[in-house]
Protein backbone atom coordinates (compact mmCIF):
# COMPACT_ATOMS: atom_id res chain seq x y z
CA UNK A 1 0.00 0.00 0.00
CA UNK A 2 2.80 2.32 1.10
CA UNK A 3 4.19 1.95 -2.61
CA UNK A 4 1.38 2.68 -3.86
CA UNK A 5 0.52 5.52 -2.41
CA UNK A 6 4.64 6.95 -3.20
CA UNK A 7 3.67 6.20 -6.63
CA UNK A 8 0.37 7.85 -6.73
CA UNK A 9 2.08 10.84 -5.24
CA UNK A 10 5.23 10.85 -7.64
CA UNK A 11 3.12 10.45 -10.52
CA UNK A 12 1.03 14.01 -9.16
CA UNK A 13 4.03 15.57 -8.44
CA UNK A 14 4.78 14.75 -12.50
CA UNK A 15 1.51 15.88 -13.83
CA UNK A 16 1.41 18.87 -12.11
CA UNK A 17 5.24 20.00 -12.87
CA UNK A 18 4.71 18.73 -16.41
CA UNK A 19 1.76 21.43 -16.71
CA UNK A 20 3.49 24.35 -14.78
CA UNK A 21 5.43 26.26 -17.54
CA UNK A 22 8.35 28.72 -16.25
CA UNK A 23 8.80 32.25 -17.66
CA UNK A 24 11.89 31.65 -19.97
CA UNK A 25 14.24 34.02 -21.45
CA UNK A 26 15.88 33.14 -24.68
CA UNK A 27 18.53 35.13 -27.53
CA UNK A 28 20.20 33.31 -30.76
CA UNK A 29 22.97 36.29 -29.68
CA UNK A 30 23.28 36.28 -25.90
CA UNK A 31 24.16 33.14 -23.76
CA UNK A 32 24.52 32.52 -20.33
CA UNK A 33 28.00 32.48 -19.20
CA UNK A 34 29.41 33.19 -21.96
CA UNK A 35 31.25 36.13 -23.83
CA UNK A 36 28.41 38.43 -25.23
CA UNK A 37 30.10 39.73 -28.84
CA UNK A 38 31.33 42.66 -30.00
CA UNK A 39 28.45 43.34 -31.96
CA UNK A 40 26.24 43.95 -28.76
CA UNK A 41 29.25 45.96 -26.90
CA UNK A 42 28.84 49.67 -26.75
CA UNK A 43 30.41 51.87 -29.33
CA UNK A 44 31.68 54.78 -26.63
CA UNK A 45 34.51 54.90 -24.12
CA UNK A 46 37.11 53.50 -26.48
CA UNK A 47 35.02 49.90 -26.44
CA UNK A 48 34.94 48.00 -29.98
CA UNK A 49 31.20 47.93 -30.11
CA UNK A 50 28.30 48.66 -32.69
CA UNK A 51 26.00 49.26 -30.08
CA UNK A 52 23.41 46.63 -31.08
CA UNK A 53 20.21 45.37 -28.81
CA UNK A 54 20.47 41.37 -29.12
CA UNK A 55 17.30 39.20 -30.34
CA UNK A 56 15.28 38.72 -27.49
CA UNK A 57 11.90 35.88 -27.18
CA UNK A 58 10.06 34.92 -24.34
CA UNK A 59 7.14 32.35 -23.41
CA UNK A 60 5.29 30.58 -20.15
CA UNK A 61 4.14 33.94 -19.28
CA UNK A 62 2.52 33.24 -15.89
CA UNK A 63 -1.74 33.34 -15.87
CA UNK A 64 -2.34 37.36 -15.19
CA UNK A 65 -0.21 38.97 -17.06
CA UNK A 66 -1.10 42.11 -18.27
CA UNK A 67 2.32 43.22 -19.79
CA UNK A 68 6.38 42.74 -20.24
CA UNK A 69 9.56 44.81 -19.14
CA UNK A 70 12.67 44.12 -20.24
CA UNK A 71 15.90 45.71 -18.58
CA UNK A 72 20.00 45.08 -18.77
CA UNK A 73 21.69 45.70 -15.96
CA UNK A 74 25.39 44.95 -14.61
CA UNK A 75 26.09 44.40 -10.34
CA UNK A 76 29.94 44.61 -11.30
CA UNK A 77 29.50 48.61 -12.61
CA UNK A 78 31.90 50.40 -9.87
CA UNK A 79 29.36 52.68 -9.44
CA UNK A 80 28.34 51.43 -5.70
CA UNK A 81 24.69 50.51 -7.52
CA UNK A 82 25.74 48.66 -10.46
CA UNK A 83 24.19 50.20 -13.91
CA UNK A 84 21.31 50.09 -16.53
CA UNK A 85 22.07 49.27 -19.83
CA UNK A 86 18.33 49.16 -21.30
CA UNK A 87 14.94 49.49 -19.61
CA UNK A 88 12.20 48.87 -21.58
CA UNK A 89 8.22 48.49 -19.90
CA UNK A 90 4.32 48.47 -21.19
CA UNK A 91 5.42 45.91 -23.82
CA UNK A 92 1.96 43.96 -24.52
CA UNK A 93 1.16 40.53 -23.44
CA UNK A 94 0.56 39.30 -26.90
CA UNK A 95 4.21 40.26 -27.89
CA UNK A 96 6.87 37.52 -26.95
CA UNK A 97 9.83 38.73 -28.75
CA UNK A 98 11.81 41.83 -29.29
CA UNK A 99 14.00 41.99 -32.69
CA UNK A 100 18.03 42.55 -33.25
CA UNK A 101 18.12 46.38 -33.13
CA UNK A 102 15.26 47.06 -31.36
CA UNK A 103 17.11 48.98 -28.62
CA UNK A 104 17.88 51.74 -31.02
CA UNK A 105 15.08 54.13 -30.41
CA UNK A 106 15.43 55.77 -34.19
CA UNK A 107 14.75 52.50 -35.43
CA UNK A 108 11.54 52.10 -34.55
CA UNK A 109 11.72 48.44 -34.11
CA UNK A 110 9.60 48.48 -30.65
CA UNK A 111 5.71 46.98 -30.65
CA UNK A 112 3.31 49.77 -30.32
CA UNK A 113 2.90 51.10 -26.31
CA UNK A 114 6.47 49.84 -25.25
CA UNK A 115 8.63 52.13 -23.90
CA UNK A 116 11.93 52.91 -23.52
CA UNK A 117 13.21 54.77 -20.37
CA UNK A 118 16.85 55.93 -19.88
CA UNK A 119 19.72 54.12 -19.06
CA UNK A 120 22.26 55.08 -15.78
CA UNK A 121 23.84 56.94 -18.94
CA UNK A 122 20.29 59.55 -19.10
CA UNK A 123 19.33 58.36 -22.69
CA UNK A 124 17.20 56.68 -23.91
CA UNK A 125 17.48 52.86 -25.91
CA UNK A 126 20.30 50.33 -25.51
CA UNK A 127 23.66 50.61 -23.81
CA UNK A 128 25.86 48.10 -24.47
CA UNK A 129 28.45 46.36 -22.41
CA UNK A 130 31.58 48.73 -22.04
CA UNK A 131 33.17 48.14 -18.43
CA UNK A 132 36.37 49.93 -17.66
CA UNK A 133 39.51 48.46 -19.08
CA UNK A 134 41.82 46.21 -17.36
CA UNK A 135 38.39 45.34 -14.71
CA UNK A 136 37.53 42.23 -14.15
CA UNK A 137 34.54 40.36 -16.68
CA UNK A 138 31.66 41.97 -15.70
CA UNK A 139 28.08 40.16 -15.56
CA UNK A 140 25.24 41.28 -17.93
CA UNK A 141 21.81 40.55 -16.51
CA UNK A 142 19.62 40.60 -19.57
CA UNK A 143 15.89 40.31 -17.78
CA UNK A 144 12.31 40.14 -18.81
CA UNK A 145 9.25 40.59 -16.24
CA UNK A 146 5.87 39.30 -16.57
CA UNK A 147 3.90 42.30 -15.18
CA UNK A 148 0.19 42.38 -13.32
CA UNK A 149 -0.78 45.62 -15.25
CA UNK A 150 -0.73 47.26 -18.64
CA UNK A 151 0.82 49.78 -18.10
CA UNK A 152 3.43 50.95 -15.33
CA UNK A 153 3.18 54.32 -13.60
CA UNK A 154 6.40 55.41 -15.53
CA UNK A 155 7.48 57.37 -18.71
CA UNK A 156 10.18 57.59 -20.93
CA UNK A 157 11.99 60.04 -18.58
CA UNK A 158 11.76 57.54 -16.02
CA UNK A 159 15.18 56.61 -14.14
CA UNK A 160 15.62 52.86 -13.98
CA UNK A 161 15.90 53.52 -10.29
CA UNK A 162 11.88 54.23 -10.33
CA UNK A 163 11.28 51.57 -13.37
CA UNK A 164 12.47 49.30 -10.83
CA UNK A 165 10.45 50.77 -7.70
CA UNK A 166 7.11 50.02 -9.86
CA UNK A 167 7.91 46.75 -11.55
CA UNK A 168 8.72 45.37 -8.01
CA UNK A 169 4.94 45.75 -7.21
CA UNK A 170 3.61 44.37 -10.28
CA UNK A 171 6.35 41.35 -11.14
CA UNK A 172 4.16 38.03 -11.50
CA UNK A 173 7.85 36.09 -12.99
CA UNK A 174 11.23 37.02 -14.17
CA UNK A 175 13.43 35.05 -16.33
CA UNK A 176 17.11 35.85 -17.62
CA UNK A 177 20.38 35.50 -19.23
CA UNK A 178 23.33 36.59 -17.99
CA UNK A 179 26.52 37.35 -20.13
CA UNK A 180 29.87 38.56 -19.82
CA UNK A 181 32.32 41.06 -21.29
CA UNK A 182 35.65 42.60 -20.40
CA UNK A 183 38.72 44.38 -21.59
């Protein structure tokens, strides 16, 4: 009886993990651990970079949600509070992918009702990796957010700091990728 009871149990355990679908993050250009390319490095500071926003998709968006966010940010900045590479929020829940490029605001490559705040740097759009030279690899937390609400109480002149503040509230799942680059 005891066995069959384990079994029973095991096998509800299976059905119900087998139907639970986690928010995942994937890029054909960004992998985790591994050396994010020049192509995606910023373009300023003497880095090698073209600046480009990588291919981003997404799917097992958690029941509720209303909306995406997608941000970049890197702990190792020495900035004492790391720095934001790309915040982007109000993306809507029937879009599950962003396109190579799509960080470049004059490209209009975002779905209609996204937007894209500024980055640690006060702009607007994608900033690539570009840590200072001779520091050690630095981690690139590429993130998107399954969101409770349409829209977030936040504009394009947001600061990631408050981009943050609001998607804390409203954050049903986050999934990621986390690269590297140095110099």
């Amino acid at each position: 009886m005891r066995k069959l009871i384990f079994a029973a149990a095991a096998l509800a355990v299976g059905l119900i993990g087998a139907s639970a679908q986690a928010l995942t993050l994937k890029s054909p250009d960004i992998k985790t651990g591994a050396r994010i390319a020049d192509e995606y490095v910023a373009a300023i500071m003497g880095c090698p970079g073209q600046n480009v926003s990588p291919a981003l998709s997404w799917s097992g968006a958690p029941k509720g949600t209303k909306s995406f966010a997608i941000s970049v940010y890197d702990p190792d900045a020495p900035t004492g509070s790391g720095f934001w590479h790309w915040v982007v929020f109000n993306i809507p829940a029937n879009v599950h992918e962003l396109p190579k490029n799509a960080g470049d605001p004059k490209a209009n490559l975002m779905p209609a009702g996204a937007v894209m705040s500024r980055t640690d740097l006060g702009v607007p759009g994608y900033l690539g990796p570009c840590p200072p030279k001779g520091d050690k690899p630095h981690h690139y937390h590429f993130r998107v957010f399954a969101v409770d609400v349409d829209k977030l109480d936040a504009d394009a002149n947001a600061t990631p700091a408050y981009v943050g503040f609001n998607l804390h509230f409203h954050t049903l799942a986050v999934a990621q990728i986390v690269g590297t680059w140095s110099r």
